[in-house]
N, C-alpha and C. Protein backbone atom coordinates (compact mmCIF):
# COMPACT_ATOMS: atom_id res chain seq x y z
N UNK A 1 0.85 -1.18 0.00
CA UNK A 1 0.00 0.00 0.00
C UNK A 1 0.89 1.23 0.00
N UNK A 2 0.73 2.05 -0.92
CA UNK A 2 1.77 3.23 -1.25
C UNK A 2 0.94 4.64 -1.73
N UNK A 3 0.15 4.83 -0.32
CA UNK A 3 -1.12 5.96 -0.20
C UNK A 3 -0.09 7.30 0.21
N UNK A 4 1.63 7.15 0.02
CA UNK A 4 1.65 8.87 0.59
C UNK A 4 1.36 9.68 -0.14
N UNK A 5 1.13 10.55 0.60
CA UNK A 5 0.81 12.02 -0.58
C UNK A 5 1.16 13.30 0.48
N UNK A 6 1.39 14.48 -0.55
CA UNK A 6 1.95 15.44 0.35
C UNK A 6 0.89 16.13 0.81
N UNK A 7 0.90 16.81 2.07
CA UNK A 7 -0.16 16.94 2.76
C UNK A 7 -0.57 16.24 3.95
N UNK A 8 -0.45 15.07 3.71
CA UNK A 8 -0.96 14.12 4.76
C UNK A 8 -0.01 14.28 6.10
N UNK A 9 -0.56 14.09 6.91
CA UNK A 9 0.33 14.25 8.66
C UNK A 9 0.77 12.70 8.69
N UNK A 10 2.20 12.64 8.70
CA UNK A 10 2.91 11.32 9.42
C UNK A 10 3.31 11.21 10.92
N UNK A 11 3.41 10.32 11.57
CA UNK A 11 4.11 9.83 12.84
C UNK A 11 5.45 9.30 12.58
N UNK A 12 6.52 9.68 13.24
CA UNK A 12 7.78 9.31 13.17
C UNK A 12 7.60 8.35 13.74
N UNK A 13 8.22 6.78 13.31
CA UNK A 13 8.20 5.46 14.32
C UNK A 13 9.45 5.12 14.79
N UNK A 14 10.54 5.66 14.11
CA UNK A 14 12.06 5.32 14.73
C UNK A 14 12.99 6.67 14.35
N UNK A 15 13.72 6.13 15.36
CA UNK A 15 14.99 7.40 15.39
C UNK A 15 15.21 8.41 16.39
N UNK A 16 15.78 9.71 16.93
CA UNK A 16 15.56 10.33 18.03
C UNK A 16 14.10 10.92 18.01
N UNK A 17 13.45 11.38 16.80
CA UNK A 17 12.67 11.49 17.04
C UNK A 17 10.89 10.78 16.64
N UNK A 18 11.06 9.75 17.08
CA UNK A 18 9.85 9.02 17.26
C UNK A 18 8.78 9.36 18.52
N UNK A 19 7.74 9.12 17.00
CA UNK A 19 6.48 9.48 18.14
C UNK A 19 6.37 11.16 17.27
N UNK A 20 6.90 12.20 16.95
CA UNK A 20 6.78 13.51 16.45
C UNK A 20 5.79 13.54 15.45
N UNK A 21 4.93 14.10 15.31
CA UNK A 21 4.21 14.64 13.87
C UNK A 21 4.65 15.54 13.27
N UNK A 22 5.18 15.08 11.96
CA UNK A 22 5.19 16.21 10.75
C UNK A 22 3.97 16.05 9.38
N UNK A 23 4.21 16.89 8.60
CA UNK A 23 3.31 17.39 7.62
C UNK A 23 4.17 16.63 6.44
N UNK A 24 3.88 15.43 5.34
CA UNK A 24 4.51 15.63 4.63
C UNK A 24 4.10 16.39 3.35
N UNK A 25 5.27 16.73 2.88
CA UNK A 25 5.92 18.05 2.18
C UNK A 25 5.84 17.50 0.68
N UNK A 26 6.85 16.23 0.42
CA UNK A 26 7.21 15.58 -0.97
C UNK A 26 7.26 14.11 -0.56
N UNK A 27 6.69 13.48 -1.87
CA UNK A 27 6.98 12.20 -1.85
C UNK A 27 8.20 11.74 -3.09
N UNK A 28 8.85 10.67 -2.94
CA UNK A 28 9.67 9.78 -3.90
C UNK A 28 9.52 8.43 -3.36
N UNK A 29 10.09 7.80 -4.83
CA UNK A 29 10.33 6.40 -4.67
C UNK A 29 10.37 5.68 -3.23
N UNK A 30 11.82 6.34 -2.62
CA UNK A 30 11.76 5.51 -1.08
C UNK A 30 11.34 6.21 0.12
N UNK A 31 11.48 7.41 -0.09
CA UNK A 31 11.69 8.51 1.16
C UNK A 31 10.16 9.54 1.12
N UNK A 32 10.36 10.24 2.30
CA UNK A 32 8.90 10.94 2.66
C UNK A 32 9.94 12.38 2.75
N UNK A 33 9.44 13.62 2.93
CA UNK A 33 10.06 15.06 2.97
C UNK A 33 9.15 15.43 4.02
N UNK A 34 9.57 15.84 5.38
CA UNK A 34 8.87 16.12 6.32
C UNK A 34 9.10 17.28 6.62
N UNK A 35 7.89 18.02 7.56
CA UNK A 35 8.38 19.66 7.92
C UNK A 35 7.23 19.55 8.98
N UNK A 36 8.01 20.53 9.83
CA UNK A 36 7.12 20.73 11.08
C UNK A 36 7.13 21.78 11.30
N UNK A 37 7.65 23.12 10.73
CA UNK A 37 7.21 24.60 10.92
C UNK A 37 8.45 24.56 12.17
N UNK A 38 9.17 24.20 12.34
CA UNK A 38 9.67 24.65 13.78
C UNK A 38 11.06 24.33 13.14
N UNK A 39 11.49 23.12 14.26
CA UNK A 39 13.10 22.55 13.42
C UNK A 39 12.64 22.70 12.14
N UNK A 40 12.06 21.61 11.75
CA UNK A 40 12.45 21.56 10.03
C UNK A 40 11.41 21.85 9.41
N UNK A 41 11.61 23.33 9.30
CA UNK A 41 11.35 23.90 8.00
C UNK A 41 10.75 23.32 6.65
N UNK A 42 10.01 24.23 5.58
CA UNK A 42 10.06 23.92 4.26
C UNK A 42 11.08 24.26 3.55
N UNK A 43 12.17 25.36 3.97
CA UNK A 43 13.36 25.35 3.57
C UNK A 43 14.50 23.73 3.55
N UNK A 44 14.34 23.39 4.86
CA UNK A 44 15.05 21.99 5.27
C UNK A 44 14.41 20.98 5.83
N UNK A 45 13.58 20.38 4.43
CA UNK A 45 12.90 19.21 5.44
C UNK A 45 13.45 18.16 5.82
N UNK A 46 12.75 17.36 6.35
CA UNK A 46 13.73 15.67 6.87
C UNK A 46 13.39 14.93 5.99
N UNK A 47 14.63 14.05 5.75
CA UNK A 47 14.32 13.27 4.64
C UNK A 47 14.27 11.87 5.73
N UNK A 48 12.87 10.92 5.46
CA UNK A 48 13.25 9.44 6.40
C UNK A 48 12.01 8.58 5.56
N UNK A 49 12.56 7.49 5.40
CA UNK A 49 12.31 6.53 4.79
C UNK A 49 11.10 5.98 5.30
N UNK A 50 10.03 5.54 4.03
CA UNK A 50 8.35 5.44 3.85
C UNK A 50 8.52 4.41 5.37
N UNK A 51 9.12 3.62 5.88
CA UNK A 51 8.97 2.26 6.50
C UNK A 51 9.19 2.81 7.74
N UNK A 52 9.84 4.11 8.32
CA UNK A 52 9.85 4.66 9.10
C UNK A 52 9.05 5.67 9.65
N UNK A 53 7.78 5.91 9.14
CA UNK A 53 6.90 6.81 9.37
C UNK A 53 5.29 5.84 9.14
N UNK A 54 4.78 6.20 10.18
CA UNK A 54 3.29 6.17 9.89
C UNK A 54 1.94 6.88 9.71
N UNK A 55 1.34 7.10 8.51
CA UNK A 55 0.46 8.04 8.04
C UNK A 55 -0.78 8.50 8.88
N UNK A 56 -1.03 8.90 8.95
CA UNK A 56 -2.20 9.68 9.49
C UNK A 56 -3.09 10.36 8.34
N UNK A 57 -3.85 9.63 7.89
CA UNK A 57 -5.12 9.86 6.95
C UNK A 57 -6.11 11.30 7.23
N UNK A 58 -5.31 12.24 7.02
CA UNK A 58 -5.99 13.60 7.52
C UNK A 58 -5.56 14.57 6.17
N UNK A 59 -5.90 14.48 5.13
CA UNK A 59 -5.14 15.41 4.24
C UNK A 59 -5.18 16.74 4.36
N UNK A 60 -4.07 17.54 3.89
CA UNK A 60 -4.24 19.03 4.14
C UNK A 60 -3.58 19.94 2.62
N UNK A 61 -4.44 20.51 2.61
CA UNK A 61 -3.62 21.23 1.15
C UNK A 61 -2.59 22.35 1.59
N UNK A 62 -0.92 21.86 0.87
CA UNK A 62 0.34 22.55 1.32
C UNK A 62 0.71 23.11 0.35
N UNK A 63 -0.10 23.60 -0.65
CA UNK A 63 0.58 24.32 -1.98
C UNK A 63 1.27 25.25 -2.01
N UNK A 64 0.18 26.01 -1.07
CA UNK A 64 0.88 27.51 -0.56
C UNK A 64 1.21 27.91 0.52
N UNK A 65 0.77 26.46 1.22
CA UNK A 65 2.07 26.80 2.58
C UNK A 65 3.30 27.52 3.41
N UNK A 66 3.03 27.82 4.17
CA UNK A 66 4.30 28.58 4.37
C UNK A 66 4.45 27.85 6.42
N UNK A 67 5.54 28.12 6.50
CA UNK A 67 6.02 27.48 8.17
C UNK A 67 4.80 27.41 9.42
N UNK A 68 4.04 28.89 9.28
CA UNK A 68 2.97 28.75 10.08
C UNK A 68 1.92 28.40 10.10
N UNK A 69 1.69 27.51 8.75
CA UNK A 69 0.25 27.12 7.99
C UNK A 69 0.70 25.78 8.85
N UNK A 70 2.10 25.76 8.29
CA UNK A 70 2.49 23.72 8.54
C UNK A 70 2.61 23.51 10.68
N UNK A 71 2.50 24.71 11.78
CA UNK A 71 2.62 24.60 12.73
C UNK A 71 1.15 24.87 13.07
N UNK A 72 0.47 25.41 12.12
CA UNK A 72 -1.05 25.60 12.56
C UNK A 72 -1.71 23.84 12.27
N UNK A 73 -0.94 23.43 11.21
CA UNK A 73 -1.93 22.15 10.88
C UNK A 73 -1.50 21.06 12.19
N UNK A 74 -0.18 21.05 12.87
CA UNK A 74 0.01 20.31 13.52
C UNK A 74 -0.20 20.38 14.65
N UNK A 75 -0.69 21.60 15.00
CA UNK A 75 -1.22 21.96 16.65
C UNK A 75 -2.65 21.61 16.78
N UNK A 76 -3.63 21.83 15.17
CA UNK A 76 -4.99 21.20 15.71
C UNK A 76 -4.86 20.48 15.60
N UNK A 77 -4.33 19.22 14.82
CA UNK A 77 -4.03 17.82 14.91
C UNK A 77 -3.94 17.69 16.36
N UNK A 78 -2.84 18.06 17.31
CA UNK A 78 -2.34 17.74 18.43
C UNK A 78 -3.34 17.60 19.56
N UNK A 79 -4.04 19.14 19.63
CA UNK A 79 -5.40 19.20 20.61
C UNK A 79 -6.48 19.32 20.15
């Protein structure tokens, strides 16, 4: 099943930071492009591999996104 799409909110499952929600940004072949408005930016997203993240079926349109759109989507997510 290979449902990412950008927009959608992932869960980090490994690494220091597991358990974090980001917004993803871009998809490819192996990897997801993550941003969380805070550390990583849409300037510098994280790059971590599809098998390491789990989706959260909430889509959000990031076209025109900018850092505080992507910290607004993840704070109502949060509460």
């Amino acid at each position: 099943m290979d449902a990412y799409e950008a927009g959608m909110l992932a869960r980090s499952k490994a690494g220091h930071d597991a358990g974090k929600i980001y917004v993803i940004i871009d998809v490819d072949d192996t990897y997801v492009y993550l941003a969380d408005g805070r550390i990583r930016t849409l300037d510098c997203p994280k790059k971590k591999k599809k098998k390491h993240v789990q989706i959260i079926y909430r889509k959000n349109d990031v076209t025109a996104a900018d850092d505080v759109t992507i910290k607004r989507i993840i704070d109502v997510y949060s509460h």
